[in-house]
Protein backbone atom coordinates (compact mmCIF):
# COMPACT_ATOMS: atom_id res chain seq x y z
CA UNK A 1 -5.95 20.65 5.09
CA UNK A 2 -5.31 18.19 7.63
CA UNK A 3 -1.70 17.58 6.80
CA UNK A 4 -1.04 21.22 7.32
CA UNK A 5 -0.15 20.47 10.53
CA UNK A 6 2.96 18.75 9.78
CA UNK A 7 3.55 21.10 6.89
CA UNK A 8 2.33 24.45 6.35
CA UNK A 9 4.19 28.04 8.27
CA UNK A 10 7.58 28.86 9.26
CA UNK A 11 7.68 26.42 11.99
CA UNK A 12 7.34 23.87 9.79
CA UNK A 13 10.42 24.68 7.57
CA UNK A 14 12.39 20.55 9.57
CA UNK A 15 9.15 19.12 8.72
CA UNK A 16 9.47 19.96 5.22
CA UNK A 17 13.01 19.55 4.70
CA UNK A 18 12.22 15.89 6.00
CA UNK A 19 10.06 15.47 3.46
CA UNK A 20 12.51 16.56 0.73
CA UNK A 21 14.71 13.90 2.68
CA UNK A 22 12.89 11.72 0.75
CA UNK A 23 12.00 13.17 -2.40
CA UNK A 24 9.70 15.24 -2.56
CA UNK A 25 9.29 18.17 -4.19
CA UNK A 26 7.60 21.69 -2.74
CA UNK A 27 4.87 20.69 -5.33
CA UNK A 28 3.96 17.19 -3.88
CA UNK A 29 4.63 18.47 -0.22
CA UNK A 30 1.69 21.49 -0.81
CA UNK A 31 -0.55 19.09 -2.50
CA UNK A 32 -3.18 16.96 -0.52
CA UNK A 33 -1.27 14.30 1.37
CA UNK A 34 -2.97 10.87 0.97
CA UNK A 35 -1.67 7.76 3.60
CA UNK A 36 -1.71 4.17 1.65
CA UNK A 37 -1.65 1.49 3.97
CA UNK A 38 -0.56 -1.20 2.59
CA UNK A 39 -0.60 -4.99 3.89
CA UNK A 40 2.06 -6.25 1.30
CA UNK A 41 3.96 -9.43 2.77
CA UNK A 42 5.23 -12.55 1.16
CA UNK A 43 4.16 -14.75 3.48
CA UNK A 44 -0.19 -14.32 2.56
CA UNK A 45 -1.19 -15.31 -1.06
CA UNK A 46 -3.86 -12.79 -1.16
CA UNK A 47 -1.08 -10.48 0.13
CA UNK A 48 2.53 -10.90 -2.14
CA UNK A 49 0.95 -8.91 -5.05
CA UNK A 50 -0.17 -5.79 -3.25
CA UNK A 51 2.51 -3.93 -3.87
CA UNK A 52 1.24 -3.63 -7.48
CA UNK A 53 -2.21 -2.88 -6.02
CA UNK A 54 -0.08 0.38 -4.07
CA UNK A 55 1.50 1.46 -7.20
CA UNK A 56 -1.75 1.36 -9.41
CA UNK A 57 -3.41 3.20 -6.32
CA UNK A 58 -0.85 5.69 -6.24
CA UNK A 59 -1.15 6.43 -10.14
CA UNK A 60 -4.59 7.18 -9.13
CA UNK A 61 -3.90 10.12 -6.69
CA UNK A 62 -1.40 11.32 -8.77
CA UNK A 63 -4.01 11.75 -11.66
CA UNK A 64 -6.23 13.62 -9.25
CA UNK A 65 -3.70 15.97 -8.12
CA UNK A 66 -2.85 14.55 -4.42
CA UNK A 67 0.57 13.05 -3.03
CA UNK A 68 0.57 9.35 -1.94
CA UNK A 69 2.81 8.32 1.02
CA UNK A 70 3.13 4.60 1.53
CA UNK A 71 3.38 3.16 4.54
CA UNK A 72 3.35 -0.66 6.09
CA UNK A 73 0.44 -3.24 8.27
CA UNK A 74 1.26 -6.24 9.77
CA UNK A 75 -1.16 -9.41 8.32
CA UNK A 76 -1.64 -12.96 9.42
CA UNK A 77 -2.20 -15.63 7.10
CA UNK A 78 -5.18 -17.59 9.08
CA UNK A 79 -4.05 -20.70 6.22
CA UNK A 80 -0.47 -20.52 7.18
CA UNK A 81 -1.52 -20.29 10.32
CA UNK A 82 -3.87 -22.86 11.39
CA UNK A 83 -3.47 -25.67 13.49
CA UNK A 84 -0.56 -24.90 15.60
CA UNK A 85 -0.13 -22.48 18.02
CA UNK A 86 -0.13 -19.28 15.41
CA UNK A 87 -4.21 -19.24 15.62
CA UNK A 88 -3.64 -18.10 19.03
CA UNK A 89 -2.38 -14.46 17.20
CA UNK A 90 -4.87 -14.05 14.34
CA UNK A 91 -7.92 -12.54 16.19
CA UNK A 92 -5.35 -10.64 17.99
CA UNK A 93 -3.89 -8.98 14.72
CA UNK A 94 -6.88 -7.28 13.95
CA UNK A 95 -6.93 -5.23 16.67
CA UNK A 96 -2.65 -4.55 16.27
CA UNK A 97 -3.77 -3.65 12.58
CA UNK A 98 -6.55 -1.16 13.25
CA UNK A 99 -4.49 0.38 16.28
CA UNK A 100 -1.39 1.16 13.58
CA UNK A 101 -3.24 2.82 11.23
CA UNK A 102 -4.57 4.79 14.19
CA UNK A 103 -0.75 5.51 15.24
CA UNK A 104 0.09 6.36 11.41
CA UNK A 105 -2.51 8.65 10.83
CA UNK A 106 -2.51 10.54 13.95
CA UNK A 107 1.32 10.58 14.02
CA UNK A 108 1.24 12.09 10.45
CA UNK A 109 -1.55 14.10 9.95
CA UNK A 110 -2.86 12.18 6.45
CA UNK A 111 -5.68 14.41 5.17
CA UNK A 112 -7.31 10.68 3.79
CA UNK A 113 -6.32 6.93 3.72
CA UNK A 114 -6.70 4.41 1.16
CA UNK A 115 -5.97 0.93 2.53
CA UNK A 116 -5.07 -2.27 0.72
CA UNK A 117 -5.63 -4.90 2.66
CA UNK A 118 -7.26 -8.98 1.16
CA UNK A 119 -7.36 -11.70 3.60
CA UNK A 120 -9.44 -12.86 7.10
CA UNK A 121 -8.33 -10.36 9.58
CA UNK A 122 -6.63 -7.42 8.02
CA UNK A 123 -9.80 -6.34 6.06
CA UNK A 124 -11.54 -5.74 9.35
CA UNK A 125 -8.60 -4.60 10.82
CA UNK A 126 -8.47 -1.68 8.21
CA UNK A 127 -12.36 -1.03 8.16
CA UNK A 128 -12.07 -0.49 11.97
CA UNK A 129 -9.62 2.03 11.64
CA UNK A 130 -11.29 3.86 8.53
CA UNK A 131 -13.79 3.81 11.12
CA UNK A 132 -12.35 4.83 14.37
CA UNK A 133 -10.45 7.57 12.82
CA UNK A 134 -13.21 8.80 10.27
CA UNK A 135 -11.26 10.61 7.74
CA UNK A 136 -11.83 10.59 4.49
CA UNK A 137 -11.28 6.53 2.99
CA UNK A 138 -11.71 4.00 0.99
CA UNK A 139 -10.58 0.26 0.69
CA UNK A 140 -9.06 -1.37 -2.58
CA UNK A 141 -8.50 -5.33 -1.14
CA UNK A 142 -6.33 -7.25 -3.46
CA UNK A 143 -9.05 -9.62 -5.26
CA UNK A 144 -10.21 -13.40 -5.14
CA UNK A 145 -7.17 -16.10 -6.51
CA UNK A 146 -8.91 -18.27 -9.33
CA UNK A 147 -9.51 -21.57 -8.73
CA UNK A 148 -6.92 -24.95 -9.81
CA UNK A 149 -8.30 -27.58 -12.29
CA UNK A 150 -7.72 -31.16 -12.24
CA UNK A 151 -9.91 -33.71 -14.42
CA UNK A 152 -11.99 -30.67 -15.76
CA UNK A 153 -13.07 -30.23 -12.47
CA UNK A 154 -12.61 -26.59 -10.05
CA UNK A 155 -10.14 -27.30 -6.96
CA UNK A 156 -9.34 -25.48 -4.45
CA UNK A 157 -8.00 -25.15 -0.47
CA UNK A 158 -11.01 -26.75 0.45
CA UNK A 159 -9.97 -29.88 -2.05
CA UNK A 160 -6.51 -29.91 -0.07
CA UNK A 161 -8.33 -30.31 3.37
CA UNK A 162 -10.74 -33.35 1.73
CA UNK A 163 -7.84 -34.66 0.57
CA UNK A 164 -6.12 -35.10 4.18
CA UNK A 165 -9.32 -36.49 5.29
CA UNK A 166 -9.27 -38.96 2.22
CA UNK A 167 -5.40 -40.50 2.65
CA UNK A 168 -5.75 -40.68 6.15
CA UNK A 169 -8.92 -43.11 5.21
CA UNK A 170 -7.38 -44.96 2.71
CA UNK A 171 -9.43 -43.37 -0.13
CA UNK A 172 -6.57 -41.34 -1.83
CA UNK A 173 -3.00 -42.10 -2.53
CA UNK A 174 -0.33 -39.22 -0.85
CA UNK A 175 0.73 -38.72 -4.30
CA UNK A 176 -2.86 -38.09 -5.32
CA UNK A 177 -2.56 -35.18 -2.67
CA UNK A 178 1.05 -33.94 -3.71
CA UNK A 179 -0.78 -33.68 -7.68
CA UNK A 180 -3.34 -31.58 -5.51
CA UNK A 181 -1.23 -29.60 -3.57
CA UNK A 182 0.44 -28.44 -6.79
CA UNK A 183 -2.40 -27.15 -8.68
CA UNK A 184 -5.39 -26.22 -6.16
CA UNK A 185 -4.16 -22.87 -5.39
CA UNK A 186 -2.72 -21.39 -9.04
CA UNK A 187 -1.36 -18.13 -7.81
CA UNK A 188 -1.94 -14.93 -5.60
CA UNK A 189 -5.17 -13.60 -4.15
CA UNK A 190 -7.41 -14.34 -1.08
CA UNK A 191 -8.77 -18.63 -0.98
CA UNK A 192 -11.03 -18.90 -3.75
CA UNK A 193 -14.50 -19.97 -1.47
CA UNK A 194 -16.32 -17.94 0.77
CA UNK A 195 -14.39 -17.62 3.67
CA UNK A 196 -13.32 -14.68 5.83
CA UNK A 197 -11.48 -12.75 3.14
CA UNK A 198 -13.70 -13.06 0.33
CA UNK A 199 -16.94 -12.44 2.77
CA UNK A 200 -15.16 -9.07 4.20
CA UNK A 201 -14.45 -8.04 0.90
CA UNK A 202 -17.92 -8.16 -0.19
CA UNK A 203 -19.59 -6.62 2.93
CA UNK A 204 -16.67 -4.08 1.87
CA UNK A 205 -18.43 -3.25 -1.01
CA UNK A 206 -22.16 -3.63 0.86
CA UNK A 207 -21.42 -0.52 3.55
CA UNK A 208 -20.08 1.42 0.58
CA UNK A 209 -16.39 1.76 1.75
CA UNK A 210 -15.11 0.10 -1.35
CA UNK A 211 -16.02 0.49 -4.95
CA UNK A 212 -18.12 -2.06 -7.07
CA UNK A 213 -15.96 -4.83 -7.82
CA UNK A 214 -14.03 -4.32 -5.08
CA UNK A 215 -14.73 -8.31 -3.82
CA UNK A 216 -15.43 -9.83 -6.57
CA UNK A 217 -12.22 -9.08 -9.65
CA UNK A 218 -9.63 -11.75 -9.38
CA UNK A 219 -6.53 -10.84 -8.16
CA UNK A 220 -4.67 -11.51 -11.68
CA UNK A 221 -7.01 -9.49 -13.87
CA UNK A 222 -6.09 -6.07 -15.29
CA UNK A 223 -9.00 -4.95 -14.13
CA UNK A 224 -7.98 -5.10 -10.53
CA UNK A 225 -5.33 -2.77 -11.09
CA UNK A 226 -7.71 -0.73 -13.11
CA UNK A 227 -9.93 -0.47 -9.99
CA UNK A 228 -6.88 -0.16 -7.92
CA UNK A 229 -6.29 3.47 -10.04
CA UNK A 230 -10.02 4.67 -9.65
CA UNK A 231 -9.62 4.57 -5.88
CA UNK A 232 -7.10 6.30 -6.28
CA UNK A 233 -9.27 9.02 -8.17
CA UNK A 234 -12.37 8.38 -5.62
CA UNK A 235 -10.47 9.00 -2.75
CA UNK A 236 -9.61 12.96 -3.80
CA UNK A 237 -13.12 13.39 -4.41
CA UNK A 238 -14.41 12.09 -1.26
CA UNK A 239 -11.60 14.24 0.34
CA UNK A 240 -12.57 17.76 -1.72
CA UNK A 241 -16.46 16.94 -0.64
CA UNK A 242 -15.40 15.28 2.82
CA UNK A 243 -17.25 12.81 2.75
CA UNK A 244 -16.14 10.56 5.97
CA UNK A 245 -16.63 6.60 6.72
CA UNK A 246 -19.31 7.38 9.22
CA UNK A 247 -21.37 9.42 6.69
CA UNK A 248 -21.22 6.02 4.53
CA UNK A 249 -21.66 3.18 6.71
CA UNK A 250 -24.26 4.36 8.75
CA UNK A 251 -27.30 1.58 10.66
CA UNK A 252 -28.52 1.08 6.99
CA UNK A 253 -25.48 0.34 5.40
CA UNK A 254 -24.91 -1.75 7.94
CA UNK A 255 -28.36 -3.69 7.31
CA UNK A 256 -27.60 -3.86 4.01
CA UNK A 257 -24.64 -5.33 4.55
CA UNK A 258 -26.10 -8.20 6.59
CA UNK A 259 -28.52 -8.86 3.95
CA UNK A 260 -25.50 -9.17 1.57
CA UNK A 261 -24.33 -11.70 4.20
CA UNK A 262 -26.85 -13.92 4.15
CA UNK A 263 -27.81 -13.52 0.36
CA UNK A 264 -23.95 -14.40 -0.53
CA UNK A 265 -23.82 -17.14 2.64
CA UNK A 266 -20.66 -15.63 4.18
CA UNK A 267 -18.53 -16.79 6.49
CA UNK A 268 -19.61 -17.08 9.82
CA UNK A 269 -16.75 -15.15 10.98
CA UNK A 270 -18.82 -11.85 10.25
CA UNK A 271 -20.66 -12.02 13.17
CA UNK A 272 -16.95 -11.39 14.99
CA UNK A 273 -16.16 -8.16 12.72
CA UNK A 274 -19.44 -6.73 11.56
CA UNK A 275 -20.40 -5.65 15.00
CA UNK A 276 -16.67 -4.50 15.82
CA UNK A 277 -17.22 -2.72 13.02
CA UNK A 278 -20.37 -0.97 14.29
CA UNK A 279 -18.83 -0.14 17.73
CA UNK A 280 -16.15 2.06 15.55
CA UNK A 281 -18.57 3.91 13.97
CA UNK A 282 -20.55 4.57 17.20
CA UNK A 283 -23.60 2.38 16.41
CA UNK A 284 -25.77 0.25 18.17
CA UNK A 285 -25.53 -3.47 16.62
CA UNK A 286 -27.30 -5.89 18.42
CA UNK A 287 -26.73 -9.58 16.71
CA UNK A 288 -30.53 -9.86 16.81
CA UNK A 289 -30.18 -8.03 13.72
CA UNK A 290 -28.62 -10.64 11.81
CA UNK A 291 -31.19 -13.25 12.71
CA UNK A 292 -33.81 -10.90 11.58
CA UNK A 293 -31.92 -10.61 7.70
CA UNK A 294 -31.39 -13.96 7.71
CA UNK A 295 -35.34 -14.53 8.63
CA UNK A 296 -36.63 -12.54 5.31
CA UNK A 297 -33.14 -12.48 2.83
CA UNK A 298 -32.71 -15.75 0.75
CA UNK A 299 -29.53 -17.41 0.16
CA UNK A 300 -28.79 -16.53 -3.46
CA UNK A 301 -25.73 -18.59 -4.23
């Protein structure tokens, strides 16, 4: 096994007792060591309920006889973050993101990853690495928030942004936009539209690095922490069988992925990761390739 190295032989004997530092037993230690990286902050809505995507994930491995170790990303929240000077960091924090998984995994010898990530840049940010380091991995995001209701009527971010546009031209009263502001987003999850988050968590599922579901199951449902546990599960299997990122997402994944694009209408903001992407997994991308998917896939909804 891959953790061996920080584990197994005399030499080792600090390395364990480190480990029993914090808990665990000889059992857990010998077992298959599986890194969770986990994007959990309280400052991202599609982020402040991952920690209950980790511990559902870490049932998982448990049932399939591994040891999870949890460990922390950085995440931007590109809503929080727009239109000031903080959109001057969010493209940035993909690359911080991919590069500490990268440090984590290398640093401690994980035999596989699972990664949590949701929103704009993170997902990417995680892919990348899943990528770049090409052990054994899969991605569980942490689901789509549901949409407000006013009037009988869906709301959402989108409604709050109209809404500026509408007091500032007198069509709208500012207390007609606090009522808004109340109800469009209901709770946690990534926007509810098909922006960055909710695009990357598709394509997710599209080069087969997440399970089916994976981009679609609201962030509330029980189901969500259902699919949180069978990654869990999946994630020992691809490990016993090895089965690698690479060996998933190769040049026709990645078509198919772009066809997913354009069928679902993504965000335009996949043309920045998809071929980032690409370069981690040592393929040749050109961006003629999405004008060619877009040429003979119709937009489906």
């Amino acid at each position: 096994m891959r953790s061996d190295l920080m584990k197994k032989g005399l030499e080792k004997a600090p390395h364990r007792s480190l480990f029993k530092a914090m808990g665990y037993t000889d059992e857990e230690i010998t077992r298959p060591i599986i890194g969770v990286a986990n994007s959990q902050s309280e400052i991202i809505p599609g982020h402040i309920h991952l920690r209950d995507i980790a511990e559902s994930v870490k049932a998982g491995i448990r049932l399939a006889g591994g040891t999870p170790v949890e460990f922390s990303t950085i995440g931007v929240c590109d809503g929080i973050a727009m239109n000031h000077q903080g959109m001057k960091y969010s493209l940035a924090s993909r690359e911080l993101i991919a590069d500490s998984i990268e440090i984590m995994a290398c640093a401690h010898p994980f035999d596989a990853l699972v990664m949590i990530p949701n929103c704009d840049k993170i997902v990417p940010g995680m892919l990348m690495a899943a990528l770049r380091l090409n052990i054994p991995a899969i991605v569980i995001s942490g689901g789509p928030m549901l949409t407000g209701k006013r009037r009988g009527q869906n709301i959402d971010l989108v409604t709050i942004f109209e809404g500026v546009g509408a007091v500032k031209s007198g069509k709208m009263s500012e207390d007609e936009l606090k009522e808004l502001e109340d109800i469009a987003c209901p709770g946690c999850g990534s926007c509810a539209g098909m922006f960055t988050a909710n695009s990357m968590n598709c394509l997710t599922e599209a080069l087969g690095l997440g399970l089916p579901g994976n981009g679609t199951i609201p962030a509330v449902y029980a189901a969500r922490r259902r699919l949180a546990k069978l990654a869990g599960k999946k994630i020992m299997e691809l490990l016993e069988k090895n089965i690698r990122p690479r060996d998933i997402a190769n040049i026709s994944a990645f078509r198919n992925a772009i066809a997913v694009d354009m069928a679902l209408g993504c965000s335009t903001n996949t043309v920045l990761h998809v071929p980032a992407l690409a370069h981690e997994a040592k393929l040749n991308l050109e961006l003629d390739v999405f004008n060619e998917m877009s040429d003979k896939t119709p937009h489906l909804c």
